[in-house]
N, C-alpha and C. Protein backbone atom coordinates (compact mmCIF):
# COMPACT_ATOMS: atom_id res chain seq x y z
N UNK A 1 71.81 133.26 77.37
CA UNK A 1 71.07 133.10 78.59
C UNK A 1 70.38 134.41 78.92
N UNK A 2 69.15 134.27 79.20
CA UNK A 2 68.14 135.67 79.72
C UNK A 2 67.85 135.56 81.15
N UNK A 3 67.15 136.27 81.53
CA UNK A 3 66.89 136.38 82.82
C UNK A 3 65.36 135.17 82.96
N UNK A 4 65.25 134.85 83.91
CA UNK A 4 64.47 133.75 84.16
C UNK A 4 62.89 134.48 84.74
N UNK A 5 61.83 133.97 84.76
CA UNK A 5 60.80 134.66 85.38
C UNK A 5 60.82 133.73 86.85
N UNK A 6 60.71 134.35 88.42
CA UNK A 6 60.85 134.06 89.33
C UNK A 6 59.30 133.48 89.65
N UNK A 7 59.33 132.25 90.27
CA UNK A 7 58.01 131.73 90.56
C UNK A 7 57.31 132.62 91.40
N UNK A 8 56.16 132.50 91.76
CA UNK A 8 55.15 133.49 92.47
C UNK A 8 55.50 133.22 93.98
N UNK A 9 55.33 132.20 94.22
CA UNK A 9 55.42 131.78 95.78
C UNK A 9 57.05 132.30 96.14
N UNK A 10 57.59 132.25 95.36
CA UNK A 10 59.33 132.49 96.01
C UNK A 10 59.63 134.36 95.64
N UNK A 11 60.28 134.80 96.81
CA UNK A 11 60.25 136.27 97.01
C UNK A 11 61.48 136.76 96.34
N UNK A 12 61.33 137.73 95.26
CA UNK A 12 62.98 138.07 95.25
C UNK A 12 63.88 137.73 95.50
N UNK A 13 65.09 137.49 95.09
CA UNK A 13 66.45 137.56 95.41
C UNK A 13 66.53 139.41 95.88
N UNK A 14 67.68 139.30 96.84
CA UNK A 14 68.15 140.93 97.42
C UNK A 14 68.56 141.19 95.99
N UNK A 15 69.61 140.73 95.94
CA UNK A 15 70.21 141.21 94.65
C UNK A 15 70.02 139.88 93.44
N UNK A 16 69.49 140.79 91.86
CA UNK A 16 69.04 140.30 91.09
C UNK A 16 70.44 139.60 90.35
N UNK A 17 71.65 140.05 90.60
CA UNK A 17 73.06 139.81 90.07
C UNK A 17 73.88 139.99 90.69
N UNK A 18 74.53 139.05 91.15
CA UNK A 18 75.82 139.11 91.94
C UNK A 18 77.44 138.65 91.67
N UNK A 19 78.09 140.20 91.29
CA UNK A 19 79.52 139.18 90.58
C UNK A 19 80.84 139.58 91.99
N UNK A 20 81.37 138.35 91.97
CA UNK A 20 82.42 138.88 92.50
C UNK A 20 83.94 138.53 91.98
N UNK A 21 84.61 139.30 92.27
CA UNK A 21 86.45 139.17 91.84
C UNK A 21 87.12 138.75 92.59
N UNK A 22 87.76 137.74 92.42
CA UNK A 22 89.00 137.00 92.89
C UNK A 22 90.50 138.09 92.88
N UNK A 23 90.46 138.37 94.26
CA UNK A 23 91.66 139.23 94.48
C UNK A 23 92.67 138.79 95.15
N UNK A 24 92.82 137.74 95.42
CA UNK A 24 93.76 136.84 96.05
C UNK A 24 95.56 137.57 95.79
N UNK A 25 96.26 137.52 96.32
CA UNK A 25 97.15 137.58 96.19
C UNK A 25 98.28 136.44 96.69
N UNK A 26 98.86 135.65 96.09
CA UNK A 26 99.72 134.48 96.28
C UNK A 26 101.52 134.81 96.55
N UNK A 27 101.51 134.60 98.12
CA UNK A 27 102.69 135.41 98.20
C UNK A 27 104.38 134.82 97.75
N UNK A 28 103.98 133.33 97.20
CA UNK A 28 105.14 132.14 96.91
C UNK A 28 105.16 132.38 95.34
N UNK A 29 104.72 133.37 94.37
CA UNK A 29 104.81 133.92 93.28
C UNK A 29 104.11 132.86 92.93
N UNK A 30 102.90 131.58 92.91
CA UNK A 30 102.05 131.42 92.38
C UNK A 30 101.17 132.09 91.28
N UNK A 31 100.69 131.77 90.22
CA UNK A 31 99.95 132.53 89.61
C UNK A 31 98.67 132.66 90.82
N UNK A 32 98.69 134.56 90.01
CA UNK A 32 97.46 135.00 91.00
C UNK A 32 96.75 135.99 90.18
N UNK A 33 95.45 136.58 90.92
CA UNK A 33 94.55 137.01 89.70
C UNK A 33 95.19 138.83 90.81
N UNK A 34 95.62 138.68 92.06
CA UNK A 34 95.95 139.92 92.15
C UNK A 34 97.05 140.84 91.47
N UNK A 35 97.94 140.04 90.72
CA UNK A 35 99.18 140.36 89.94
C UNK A 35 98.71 140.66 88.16
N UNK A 36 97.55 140.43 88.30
CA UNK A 36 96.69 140.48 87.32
C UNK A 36 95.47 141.26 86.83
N UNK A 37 95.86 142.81 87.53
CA UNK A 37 94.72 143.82 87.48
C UNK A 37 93.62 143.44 88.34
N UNK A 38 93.18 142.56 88.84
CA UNK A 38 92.13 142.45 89.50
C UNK A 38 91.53 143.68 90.27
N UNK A 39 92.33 144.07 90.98
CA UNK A 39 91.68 144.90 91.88
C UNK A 39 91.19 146.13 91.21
N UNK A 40 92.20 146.91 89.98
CA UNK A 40 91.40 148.05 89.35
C UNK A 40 90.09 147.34 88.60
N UNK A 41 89.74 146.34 88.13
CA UNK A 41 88.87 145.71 87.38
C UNK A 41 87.78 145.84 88.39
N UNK A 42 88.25 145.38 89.09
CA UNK A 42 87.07 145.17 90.79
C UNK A 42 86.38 146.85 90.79
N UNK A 43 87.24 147.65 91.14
CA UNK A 43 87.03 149.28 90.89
C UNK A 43 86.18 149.84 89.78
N UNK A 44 86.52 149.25 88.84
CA UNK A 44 86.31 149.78 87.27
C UNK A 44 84.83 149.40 87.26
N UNK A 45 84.56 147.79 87.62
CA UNK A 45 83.04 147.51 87.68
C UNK A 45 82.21 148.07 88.61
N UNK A 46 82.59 148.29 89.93
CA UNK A 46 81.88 148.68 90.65
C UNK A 46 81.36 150.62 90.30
N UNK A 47 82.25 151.06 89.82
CA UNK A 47 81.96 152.37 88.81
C UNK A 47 81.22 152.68 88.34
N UNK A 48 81.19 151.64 87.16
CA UNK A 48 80.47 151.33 86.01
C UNK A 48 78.69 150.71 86.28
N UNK A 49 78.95 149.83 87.64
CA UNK A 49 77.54 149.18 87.80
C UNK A 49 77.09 150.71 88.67
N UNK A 50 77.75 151.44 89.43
CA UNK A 50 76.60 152.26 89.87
C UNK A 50 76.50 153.85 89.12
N UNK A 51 77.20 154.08 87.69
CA UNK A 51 77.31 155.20 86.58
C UNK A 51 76.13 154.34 85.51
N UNK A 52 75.64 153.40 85.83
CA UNK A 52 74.57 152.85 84.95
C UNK A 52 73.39 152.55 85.60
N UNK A 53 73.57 153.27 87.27
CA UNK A 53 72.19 153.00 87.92
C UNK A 53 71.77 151.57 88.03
N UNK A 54 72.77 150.71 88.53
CA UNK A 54 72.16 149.03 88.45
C UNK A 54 72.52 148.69 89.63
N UNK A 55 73.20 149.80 90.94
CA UNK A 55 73.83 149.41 91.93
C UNK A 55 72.28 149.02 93.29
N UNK A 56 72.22 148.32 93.98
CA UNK A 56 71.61 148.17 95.33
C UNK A 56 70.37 147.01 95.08
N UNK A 57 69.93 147.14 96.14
CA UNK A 57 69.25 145.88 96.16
C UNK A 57 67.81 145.80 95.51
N UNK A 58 67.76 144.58 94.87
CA UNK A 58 67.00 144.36 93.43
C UNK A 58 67.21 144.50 92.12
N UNK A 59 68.82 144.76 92.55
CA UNK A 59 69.71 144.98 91.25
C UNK A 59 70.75 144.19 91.25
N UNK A 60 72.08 144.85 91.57
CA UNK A 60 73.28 144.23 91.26
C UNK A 60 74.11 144.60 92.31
N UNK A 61 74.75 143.76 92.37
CA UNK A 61 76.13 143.88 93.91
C UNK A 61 77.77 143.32 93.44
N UNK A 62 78.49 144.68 93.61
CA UNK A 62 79.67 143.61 93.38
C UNK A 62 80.58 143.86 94.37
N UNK A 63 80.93 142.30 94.76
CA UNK A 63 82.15 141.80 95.46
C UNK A 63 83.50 141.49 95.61
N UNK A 64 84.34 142.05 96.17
CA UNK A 64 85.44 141.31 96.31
C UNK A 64 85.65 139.69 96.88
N UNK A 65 86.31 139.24 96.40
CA UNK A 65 86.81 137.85 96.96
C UNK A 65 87.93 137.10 96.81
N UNK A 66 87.96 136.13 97.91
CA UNK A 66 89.30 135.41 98.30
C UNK A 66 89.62 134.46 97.13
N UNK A 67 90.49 133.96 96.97
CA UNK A 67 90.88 132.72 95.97
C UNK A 67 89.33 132.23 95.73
N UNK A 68 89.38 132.19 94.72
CA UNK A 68 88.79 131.15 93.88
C UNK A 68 88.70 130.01 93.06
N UNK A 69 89.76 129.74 93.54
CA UNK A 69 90.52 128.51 93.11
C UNK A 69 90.51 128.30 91.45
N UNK A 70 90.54 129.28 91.01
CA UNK A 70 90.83 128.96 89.32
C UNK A 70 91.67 130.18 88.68
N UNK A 71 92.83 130.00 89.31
CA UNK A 71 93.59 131.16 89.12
C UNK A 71 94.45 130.66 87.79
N UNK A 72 94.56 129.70 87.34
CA UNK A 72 95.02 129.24 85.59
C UNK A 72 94.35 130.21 84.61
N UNK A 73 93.36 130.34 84.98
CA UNK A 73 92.46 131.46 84.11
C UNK A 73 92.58 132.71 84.86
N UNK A 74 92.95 133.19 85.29
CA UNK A 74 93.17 134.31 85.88
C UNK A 74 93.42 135.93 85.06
N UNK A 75 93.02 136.94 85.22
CA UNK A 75 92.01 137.12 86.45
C UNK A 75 90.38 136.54 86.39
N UNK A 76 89.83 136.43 87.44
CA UNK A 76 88.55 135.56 87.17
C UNK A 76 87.36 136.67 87.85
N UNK A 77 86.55 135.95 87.69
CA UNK A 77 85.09 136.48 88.16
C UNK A 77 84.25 135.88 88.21
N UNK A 78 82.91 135.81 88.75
CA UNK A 78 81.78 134.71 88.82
C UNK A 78 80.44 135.38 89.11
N UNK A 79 79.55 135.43 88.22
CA UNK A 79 78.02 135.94 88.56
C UNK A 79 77.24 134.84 88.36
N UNK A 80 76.30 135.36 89.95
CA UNK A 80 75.50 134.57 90.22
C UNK A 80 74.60 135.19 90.10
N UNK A 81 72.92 134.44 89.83
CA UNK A 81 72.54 133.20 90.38
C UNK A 81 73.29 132.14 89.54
N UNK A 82 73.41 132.86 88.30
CA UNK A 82 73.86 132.18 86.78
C UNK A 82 74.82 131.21 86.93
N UNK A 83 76.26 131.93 87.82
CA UNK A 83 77.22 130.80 88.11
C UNK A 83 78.23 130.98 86.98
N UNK A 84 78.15 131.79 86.20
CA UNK A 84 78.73 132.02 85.07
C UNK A 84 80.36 132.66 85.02
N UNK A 85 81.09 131.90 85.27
CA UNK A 85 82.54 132.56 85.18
C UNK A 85 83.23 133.30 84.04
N UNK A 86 84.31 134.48 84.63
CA UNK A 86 84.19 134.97 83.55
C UNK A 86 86.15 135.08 83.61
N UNK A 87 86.80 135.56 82.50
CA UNK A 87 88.32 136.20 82.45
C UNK A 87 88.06 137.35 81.78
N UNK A 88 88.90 138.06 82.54
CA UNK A 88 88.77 139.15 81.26
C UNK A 88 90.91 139.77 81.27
N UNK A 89 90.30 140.79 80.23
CA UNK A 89 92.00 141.77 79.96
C UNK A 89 91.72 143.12 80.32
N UNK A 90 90.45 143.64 79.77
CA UNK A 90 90.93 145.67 79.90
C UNK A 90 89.36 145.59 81.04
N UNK A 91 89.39 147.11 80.57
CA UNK A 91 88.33 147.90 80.98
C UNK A 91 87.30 147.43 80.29
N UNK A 92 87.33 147.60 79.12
CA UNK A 92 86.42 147.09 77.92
C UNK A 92 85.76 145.45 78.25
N UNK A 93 86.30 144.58 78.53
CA UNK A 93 85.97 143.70 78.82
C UNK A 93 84.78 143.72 79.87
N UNK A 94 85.22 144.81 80.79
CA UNK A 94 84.51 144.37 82.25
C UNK A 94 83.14 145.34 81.59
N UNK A 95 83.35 146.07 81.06
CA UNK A 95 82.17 147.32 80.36
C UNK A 95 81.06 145.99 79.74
N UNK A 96 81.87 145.34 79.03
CA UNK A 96 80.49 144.30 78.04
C UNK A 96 80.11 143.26 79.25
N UNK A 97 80.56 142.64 80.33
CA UNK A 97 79.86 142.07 81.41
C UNK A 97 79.09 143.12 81.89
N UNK A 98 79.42 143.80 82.33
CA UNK A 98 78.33 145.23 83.29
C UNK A 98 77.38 145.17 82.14
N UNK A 99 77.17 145.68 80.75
CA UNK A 99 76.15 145.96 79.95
C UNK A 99 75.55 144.75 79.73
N UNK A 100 75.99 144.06 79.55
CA UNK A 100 75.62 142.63 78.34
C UNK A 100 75.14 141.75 79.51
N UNK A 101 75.93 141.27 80.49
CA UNK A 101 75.26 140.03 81.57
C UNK A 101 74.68 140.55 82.57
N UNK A 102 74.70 142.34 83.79
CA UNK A 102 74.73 142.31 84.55
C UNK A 102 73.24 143.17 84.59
N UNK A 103 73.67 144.27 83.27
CA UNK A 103 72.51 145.14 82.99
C UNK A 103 70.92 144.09 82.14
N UNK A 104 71.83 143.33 81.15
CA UNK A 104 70.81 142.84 80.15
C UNK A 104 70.50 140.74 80.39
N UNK A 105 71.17 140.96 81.26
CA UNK A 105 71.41 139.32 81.31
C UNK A 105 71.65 138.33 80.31
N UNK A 106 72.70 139.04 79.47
CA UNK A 106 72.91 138.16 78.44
C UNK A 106 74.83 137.85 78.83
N UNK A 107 74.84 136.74 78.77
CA UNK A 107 76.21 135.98 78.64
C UNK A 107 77.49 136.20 78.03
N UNK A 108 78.09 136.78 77.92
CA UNK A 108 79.05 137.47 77.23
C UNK A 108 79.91 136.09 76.86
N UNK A 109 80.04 135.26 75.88
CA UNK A 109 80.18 134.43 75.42
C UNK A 109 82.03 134.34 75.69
N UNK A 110 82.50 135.01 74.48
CA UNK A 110 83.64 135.17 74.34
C UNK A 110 84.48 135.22 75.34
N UNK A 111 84.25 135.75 76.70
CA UNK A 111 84.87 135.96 78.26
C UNK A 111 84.80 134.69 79.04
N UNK A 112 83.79 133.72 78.36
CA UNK A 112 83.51 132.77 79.59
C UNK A 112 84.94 131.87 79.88
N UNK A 113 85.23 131.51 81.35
CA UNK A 113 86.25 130.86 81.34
C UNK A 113 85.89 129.59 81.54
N UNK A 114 86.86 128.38 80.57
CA UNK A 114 86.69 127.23 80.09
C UNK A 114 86.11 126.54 81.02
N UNK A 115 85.39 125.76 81.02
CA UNK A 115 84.83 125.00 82.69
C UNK A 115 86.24 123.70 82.94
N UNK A 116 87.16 123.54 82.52
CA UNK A 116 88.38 122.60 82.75
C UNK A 116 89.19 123.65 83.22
N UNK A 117 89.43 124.60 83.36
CA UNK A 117 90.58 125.62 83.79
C UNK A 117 89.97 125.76 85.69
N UNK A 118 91.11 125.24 86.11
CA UNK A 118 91.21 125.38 87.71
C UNK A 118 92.20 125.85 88.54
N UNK A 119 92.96 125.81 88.92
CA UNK A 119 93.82 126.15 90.00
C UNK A 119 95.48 125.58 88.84
């Protein structure tokens, strides 16, 4: 997937990429994506998107967020406009989303989480 050319009549998006992390924390020992690195991941990207100059508006924004209801796959993530969910494990992981989907708009294949994996 590439980046799309935006019709003439329709104005920018603020931000050209928007991912955010599911930081939920489930206090009945549910699986959760906060028991699950999330939050340094959350850190690590937000780092990384503005040590690569892709941070503010007309670029890229990243978010924290509440449940996302697909914590089976956990930890999770989701960039939009794309919609594209993601799992990951290290640092490394979140490095090839920042370069590959966020910088270059390409899909990081291997990360995507299954579209049947939910809650």
């Amino acid at each position: 997937m590439t980046d799309a050319t935006p019709d003439a009549a329709t104005p920018p998006p603020y931000y050209r990429r928007h991912i955010f992390f599911c930081l939920n924390d489930r206090a009945n020992g549910e699986a959760c994506c906060a028991r699950r690195g999330a939050q340094q991941a959350f850190e690590h990207c937000k780092a990384q998107v503005r040590a690569l100059g892709l941070a503010g508006p007309g670029q890229v924004r990243v978010n924290k967020a509440g449940c996302l209801d697909r914590c089976a796959g956990g930890p999770v993530a989701v960039v939009y406009p794309e919609g594209v969910w993601y799992t990951y494990v290290d640092h490394a992981d979140i490095d090839e989303i920042v370069t590959s989907h966020l910088r270059d708009g390409v899909v990081v294949e291997r990360l995507r989480l299954p579209p049947d994996v939910g809650r």
